[in-house]
C-alpha atoms as a PDB file:
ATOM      1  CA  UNK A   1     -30.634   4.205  16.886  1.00  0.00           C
ATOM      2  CA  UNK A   2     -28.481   0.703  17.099  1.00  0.00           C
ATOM      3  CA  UNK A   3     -26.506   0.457  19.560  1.00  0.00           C
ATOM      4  CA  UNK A   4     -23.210   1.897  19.462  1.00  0.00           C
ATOM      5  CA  UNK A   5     -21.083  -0.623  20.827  1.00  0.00           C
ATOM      6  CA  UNK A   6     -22.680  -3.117  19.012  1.00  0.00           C
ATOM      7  CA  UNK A   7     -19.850  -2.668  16.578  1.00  0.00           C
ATOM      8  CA  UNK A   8     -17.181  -4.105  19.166  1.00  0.00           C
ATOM      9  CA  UNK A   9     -19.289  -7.813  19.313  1.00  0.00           C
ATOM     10  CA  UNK A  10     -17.107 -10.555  18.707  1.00  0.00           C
ATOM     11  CA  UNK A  11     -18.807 -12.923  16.392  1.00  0.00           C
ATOM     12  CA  UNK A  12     -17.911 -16.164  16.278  1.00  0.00           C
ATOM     13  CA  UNK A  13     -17.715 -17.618  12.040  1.00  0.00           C
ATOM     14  CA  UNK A  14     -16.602 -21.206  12.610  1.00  0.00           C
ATOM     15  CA  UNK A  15     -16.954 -22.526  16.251  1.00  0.00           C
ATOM     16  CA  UNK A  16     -13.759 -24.613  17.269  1.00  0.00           C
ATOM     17  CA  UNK A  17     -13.180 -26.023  21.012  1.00  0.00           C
ATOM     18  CA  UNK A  18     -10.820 -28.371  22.084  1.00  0.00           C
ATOM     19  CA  UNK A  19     -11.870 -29.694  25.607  1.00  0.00           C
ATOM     20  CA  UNK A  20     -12.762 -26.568  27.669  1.00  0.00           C
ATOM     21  CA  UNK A  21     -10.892 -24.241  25.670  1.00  0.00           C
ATOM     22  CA  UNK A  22     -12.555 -22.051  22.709  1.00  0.00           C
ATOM     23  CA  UNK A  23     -10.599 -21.216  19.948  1.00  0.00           C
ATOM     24  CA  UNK A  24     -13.680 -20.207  17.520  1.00  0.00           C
ATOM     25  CA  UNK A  25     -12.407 -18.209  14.703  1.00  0.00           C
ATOM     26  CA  UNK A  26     -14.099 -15.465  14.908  1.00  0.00           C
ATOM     27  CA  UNK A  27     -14.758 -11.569  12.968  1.00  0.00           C
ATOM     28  CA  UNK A  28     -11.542 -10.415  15.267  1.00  0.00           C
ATOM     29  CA  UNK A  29      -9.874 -13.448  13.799  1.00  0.00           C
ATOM     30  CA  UNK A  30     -10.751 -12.638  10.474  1.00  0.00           C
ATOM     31  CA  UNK A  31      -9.978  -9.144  10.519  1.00  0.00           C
ATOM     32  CA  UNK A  32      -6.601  -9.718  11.563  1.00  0.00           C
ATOM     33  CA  UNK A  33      -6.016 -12.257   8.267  1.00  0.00           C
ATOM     34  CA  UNK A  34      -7.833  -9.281   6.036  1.00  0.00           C
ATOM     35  CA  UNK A  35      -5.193  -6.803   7.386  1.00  0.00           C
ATOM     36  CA  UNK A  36      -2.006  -8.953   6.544  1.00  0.00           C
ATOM     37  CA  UNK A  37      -3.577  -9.850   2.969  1.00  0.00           C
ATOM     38  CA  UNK A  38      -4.297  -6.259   2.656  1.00  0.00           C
ATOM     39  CA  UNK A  39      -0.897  -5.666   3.046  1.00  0.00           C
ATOM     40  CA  UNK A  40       0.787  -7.885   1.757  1.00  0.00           C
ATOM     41  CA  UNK A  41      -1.236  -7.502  -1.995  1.00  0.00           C
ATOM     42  CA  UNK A  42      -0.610  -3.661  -1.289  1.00  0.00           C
ATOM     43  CA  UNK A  43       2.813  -4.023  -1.042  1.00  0.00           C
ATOM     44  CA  UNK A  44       3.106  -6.674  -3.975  1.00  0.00           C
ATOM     45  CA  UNK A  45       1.284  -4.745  -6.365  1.00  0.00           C
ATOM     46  CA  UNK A  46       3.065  -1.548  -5.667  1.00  0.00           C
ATOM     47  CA  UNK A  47       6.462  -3.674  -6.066  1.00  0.00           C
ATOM     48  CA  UNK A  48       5.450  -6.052  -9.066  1.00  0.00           C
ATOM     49  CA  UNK A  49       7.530  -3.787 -11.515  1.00  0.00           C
ATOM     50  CA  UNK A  50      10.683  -2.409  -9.686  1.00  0.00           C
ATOM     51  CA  UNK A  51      13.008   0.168 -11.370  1.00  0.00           C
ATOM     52  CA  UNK A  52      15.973   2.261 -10.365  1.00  0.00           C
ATOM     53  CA  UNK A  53      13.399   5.584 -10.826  1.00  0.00           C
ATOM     54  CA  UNK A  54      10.568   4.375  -9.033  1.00  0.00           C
ATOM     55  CA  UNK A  55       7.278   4.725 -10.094  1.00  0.00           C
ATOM     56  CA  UNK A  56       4.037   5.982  -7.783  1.00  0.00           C
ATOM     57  CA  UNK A  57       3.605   2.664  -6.165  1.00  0.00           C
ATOM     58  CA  UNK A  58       7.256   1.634  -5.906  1.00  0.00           C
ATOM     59  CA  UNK A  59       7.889   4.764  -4.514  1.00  0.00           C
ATOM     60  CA  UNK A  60       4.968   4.481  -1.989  1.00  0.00           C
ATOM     61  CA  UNK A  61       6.446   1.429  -0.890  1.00  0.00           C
ATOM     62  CA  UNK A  62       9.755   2.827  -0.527  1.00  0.00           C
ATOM     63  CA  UNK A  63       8.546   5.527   1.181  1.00  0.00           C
ATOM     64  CA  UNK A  64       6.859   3.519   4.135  1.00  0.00           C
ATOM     65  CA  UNK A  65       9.549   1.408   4.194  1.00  0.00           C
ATOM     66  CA  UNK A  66      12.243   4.401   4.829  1.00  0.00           C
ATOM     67  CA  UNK A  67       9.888   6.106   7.196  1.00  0.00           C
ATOM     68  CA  UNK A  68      10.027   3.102   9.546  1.00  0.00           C
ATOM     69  CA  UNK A  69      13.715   2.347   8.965  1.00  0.00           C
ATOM     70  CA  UNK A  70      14.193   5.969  10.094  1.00  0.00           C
ATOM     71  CA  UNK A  71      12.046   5.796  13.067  1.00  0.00           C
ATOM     72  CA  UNK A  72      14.002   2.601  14.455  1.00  0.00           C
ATOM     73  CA  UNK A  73      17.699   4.288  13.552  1.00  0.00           C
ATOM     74  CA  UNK A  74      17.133   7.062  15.418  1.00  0.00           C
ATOM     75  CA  UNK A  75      14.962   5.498  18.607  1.00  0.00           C
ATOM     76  CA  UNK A  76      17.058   2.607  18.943  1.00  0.00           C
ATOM     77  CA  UNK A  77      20.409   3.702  17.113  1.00  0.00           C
ATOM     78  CA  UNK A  78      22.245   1.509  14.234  1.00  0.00           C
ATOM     79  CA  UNK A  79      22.184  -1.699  16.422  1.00  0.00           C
ATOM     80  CA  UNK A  80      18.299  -1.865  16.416  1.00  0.00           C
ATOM     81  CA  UNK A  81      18.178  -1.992  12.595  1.00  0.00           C
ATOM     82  CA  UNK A  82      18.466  -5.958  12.700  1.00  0.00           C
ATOM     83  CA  UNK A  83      15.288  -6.025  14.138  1.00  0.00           C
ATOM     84  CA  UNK A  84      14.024  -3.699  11.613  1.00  0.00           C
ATOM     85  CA  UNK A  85      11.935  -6.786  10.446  1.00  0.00           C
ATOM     86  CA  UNK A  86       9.644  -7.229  13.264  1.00  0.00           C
ATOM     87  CA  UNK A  87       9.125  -3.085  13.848  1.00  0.00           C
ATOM     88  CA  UNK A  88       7.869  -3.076  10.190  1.00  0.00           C
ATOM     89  CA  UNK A  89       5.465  -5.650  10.690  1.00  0.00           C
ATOM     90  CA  UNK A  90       4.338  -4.395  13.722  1.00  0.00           C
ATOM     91  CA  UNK A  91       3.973  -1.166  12.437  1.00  0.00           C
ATOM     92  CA  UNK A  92       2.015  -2.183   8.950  1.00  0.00           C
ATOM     93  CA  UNK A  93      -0.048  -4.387  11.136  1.00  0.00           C
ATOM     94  CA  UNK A  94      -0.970  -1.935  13.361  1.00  0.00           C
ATOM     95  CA  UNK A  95      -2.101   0.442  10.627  1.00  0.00           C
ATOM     96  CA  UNK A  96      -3.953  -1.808   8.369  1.00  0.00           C
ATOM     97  CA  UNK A  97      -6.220  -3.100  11.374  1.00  0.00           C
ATOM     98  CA  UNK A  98      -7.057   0.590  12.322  1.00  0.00           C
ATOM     99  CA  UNK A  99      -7.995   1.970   8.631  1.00  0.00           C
ATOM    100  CA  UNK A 100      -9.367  -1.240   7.364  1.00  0.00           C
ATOM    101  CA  UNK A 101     -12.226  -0.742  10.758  1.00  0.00           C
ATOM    102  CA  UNK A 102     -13.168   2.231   9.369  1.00  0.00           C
ATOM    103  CA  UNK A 103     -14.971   0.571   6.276  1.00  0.00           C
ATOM    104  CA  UNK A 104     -18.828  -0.086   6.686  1.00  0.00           C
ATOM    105  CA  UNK A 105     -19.202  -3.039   8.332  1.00  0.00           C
ATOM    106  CA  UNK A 106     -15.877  -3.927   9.129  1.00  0.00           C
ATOM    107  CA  UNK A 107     -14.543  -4.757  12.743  1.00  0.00           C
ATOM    108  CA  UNK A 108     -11.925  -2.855  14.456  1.00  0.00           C
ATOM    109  CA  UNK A 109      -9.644  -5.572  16.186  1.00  0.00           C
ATOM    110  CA  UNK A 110      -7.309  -2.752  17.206  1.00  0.00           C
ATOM    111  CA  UNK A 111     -10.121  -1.624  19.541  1.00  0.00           C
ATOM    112  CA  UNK A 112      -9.887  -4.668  21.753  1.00  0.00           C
ATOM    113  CA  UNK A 113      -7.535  -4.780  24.581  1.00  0.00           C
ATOM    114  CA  UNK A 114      -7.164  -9.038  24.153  1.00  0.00           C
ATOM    115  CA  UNK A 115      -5.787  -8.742  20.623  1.00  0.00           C
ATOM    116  CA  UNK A 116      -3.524  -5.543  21.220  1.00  0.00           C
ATOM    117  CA  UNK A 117      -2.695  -6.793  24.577  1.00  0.00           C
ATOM    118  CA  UNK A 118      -1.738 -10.223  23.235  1.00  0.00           C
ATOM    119  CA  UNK A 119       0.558  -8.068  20.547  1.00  0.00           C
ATOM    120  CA  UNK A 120       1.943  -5.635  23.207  1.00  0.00           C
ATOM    121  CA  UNK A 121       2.882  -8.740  25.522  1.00  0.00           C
ATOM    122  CA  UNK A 122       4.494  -9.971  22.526  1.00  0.00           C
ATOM    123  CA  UNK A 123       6.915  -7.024  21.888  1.00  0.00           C
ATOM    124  CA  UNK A 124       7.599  -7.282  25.489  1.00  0.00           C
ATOM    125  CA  UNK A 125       8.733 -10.898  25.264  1.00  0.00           C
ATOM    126  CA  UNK A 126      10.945  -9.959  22.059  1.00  0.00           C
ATOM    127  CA  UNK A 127      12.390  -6.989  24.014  1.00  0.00           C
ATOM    128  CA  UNK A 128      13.568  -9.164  27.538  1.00  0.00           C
ATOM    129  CA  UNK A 129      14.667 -11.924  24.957  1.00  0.00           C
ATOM    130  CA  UNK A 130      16.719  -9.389  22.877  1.00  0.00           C
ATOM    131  CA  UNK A 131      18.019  -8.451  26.845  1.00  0.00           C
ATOM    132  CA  UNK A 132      18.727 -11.099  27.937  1.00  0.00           C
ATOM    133  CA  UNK A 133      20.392 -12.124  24.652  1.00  0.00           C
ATOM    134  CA  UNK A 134      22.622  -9.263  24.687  1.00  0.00           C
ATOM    135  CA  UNK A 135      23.817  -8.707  28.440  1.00  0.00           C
ATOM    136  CA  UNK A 136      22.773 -12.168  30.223  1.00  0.00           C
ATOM    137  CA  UNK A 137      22.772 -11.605  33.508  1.00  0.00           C
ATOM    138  CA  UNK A 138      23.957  -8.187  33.242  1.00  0.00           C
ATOM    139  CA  UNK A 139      20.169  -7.978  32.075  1.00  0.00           C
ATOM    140  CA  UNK A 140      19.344  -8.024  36.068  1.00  0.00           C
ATOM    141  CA  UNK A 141      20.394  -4.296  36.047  1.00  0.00           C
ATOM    142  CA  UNK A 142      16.983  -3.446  34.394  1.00  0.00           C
ATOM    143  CA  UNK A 143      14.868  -3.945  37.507  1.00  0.00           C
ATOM    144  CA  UNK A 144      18.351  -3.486  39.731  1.00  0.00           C
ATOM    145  CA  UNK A 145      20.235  -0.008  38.692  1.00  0.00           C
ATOM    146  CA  UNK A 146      23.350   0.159  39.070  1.00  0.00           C
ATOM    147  CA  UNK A 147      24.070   2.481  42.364  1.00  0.00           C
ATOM    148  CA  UNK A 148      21.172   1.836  44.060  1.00  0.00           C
ATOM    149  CA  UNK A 149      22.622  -0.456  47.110  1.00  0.00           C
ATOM    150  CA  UNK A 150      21.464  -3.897  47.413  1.00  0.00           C
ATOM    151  CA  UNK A 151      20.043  -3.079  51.007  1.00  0.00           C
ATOM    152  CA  UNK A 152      17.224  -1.079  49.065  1.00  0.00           C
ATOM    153  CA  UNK A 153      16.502  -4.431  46.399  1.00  0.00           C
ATOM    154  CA  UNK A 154      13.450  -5.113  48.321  1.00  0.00           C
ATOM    155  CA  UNK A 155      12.126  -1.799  47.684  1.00  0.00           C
ATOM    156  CA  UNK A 156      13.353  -1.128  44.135  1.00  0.00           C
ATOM    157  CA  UNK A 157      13.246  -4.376  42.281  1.00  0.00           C
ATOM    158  CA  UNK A 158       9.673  -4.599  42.718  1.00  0.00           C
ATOM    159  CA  UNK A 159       9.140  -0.911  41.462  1.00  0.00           C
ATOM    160  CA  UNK A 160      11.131  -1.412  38.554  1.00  0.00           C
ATOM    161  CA  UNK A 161       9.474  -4.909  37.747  1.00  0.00           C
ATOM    162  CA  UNK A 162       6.112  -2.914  37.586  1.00  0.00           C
ATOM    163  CA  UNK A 163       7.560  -0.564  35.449  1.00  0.00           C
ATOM    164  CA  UNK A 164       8.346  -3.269  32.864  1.00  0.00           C
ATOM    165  CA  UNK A 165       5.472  -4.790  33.154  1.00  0.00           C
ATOM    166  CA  UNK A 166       3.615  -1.625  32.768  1.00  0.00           C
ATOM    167  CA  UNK A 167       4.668  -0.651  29.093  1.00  0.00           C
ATOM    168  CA  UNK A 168       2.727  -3.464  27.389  1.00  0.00           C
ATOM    169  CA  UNK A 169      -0.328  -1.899  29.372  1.00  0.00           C
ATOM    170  CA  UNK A 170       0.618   1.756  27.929  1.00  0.00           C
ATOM    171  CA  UNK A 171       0.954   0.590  24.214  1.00  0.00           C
ATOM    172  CA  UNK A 172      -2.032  -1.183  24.808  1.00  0.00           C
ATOM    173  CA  UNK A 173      -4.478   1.422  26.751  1.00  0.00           C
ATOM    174  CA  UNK A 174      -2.948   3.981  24.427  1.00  0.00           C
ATOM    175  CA  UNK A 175      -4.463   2.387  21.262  1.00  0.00           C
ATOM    176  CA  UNK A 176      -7.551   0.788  22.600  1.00  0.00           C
ATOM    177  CA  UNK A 177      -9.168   3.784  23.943  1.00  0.00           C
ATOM    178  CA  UNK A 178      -8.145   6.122  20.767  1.00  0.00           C
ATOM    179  CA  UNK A 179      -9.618   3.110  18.074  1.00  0.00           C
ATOM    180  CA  UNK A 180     -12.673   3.302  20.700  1.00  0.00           C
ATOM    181  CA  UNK A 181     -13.627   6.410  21.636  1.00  0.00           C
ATOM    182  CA  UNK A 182     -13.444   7.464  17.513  1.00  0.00           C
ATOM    183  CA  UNK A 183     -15.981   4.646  16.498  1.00  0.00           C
ATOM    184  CA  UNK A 184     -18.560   5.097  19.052  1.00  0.00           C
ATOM    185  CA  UNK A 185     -18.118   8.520  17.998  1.00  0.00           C
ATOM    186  CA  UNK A 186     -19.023   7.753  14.459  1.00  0.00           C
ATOM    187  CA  UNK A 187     -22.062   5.614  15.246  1.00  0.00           C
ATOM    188  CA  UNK A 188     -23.472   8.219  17.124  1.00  0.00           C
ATOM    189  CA  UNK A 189     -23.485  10.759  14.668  1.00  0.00           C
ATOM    190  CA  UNK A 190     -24.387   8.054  11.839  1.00  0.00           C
ATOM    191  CA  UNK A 191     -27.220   7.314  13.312  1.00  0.00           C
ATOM    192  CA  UNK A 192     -28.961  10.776  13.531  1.00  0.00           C
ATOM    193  CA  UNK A 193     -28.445  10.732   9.464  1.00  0.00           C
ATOM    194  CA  UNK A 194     -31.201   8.631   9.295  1.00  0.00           C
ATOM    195  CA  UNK A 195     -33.490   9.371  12.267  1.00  0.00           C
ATOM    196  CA  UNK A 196     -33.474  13.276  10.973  1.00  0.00           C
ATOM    197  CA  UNK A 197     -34.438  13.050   7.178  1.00  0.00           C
ATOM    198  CA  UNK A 198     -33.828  15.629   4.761  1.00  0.00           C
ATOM    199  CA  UNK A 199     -31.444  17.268   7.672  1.00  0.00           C
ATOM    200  CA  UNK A 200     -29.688  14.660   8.016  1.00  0.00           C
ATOM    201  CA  UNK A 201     -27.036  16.194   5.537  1.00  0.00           C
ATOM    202  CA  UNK A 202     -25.937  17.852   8.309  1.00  0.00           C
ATOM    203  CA  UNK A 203     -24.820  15.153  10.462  1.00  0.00           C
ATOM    204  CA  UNK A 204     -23.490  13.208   7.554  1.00  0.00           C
ATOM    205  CA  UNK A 205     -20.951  16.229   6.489  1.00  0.00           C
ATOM    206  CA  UNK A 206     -20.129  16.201  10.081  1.00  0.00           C
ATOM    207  CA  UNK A 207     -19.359  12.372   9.691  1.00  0.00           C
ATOM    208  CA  UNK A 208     -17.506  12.314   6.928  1.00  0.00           C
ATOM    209  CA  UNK A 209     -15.365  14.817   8.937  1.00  0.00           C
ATOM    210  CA  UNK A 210     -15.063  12.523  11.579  1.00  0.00           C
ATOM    211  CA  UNK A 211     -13.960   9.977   9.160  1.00  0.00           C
ATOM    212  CA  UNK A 212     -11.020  11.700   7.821  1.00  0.00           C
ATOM    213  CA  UNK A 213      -9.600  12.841  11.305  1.00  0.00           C
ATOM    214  CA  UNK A 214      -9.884   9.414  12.066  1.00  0.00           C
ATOM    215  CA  UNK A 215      -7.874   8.063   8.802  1.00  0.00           C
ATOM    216  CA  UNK A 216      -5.416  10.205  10.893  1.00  0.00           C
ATOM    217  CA  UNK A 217      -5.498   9.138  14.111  1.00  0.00           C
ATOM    218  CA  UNK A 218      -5.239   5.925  12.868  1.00  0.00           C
ATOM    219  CA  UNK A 219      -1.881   6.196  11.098  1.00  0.00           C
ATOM    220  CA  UNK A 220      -1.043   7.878  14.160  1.00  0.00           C
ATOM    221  CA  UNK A 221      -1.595   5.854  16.891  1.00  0.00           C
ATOM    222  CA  UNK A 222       0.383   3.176  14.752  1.00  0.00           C
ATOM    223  CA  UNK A 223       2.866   6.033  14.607  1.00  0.00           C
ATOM    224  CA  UNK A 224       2.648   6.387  18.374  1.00  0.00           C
ATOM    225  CA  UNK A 225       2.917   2.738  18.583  1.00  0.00           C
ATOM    226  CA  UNK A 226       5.941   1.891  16.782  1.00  0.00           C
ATOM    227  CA  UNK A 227       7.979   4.944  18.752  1.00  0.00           C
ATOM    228  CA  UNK A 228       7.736   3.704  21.661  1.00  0.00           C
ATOM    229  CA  UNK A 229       7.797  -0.041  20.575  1.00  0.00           C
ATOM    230  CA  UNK A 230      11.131   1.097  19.168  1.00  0.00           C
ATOM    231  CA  UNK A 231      12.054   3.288  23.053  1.00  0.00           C
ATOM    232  CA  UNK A 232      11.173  -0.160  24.800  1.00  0.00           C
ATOM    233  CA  UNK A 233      13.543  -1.677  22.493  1.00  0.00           C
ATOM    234  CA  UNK A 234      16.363   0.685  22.891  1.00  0.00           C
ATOM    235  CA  UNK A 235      15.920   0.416  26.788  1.00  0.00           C
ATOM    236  CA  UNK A 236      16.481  -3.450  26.099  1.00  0.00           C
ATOM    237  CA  UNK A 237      19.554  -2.467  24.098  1.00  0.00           C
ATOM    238  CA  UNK A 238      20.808   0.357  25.551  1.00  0.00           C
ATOM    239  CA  UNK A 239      19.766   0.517  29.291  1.00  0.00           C
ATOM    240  CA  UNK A 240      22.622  -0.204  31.965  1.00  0.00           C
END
């Protein structure tokens, strides 16, 4: 039986280094272009013919489009819809990367804690930029609540620093460990459908099992995701 965390490798396809620094593109690399071609040919095929009564893939489209528009109206309220943009990207990216790693031979670049962390840390940025945006230094109030007296600062700005901080680590822990745990799960049990034979059917029914809870978690956890990508960016918005 192969190793089962074999499947996390990265793999580098053309090597690129610029003095001390590698920048190889690599199978995470390319995964991450598959996923926004995958979507965006998804999305342009189910919108080449649009019509006022939409048709299957129209109405698909519509229908992702409406679920996300709803989740960001009513975690961040009507103000948050102008940055409906970059939730819906976040969200279809998100999703793509975890079903297209369930294919055969296809690398899950959700399951890595440098590309989600480097796209959590990003949503962060957005969020204190959006903050800062809207309240300037009225922003200061995020790690400084208002009543607290300034003799306790010392104590409380450092708390409530590490509490921003920490919700890149939760979005990203969050959907590492799910994208992992599932796969390693799968390789397991794929590999007993050879090593048994004729009785292997019975660890391949239990696989294909697997496989469809995990089409599920996988939509969720982008679910989970996006909700509290959207709370983060209501506390930006919202928070006093």
């Amino acid at each position: 039986m192969s190793n089962p965390m074999e499947q996390f490798n990265i793999k580098t396809i053309i090597p690129i280094h610029i003095g001390n620094y590698d920048i190889s593109f690599t199978n995470s690399s390319l995964f991450m272009l598959l996923a926004v071609a995958a979507c965006l040919a998804l999305f342009t095929l189910c919108l080449r013919k649009r019509t006022i009564v939409p048709e299957k893939g129209q109405a698909f489209a519509e229908m992702v489009y409406g679920f996300v528009h709803g989740l960001v109206k009513n975690n961040v309220g009507a103000e948050g819809l102008k940055y409906f943009s970059f939730i819906f990207s976040l969200f279809l990216f998100v999703a793509f990367g975890n079903v297209l790693g369930l294919f055969p031979y296809a690398f899950t670049f959700t399951s890595h804690v440098a590309a989600v962390g480097t796209l959590s840390l990003l949503a962060l940025l957005f969020n204190v930029v959006i903050g800062i945006k809207k309240k300037k230094w009225g922003y200061i109030r995020t790690i400084m609540p208002k009543g607290i007296p300034w003799a306790l600062a010392p104590l409380v700005m450092p708390i409530e620093t590490i509490s921003l901080l920490s919700k890149p680590f939760s979005l990203t822990i969050r959907l590492v460990a799910n994208m992992t745990v599932g796969h390693i799960m799968l390789k397991i049990i794929a590999g007993f459908i050879v090593a048994l034979g004729v009785a292997g059917v019975v660890p391949l029914l239990f696989d294909a099992v697997i496989i469809v809870f995990e089409l599920f978690i996988a939509l969720l956890q982008a679910f989970i995701y996006t909700v509290l990508s959207c709370i983060y960016l209501s506390d930006a918005i919202h928070s006093h």
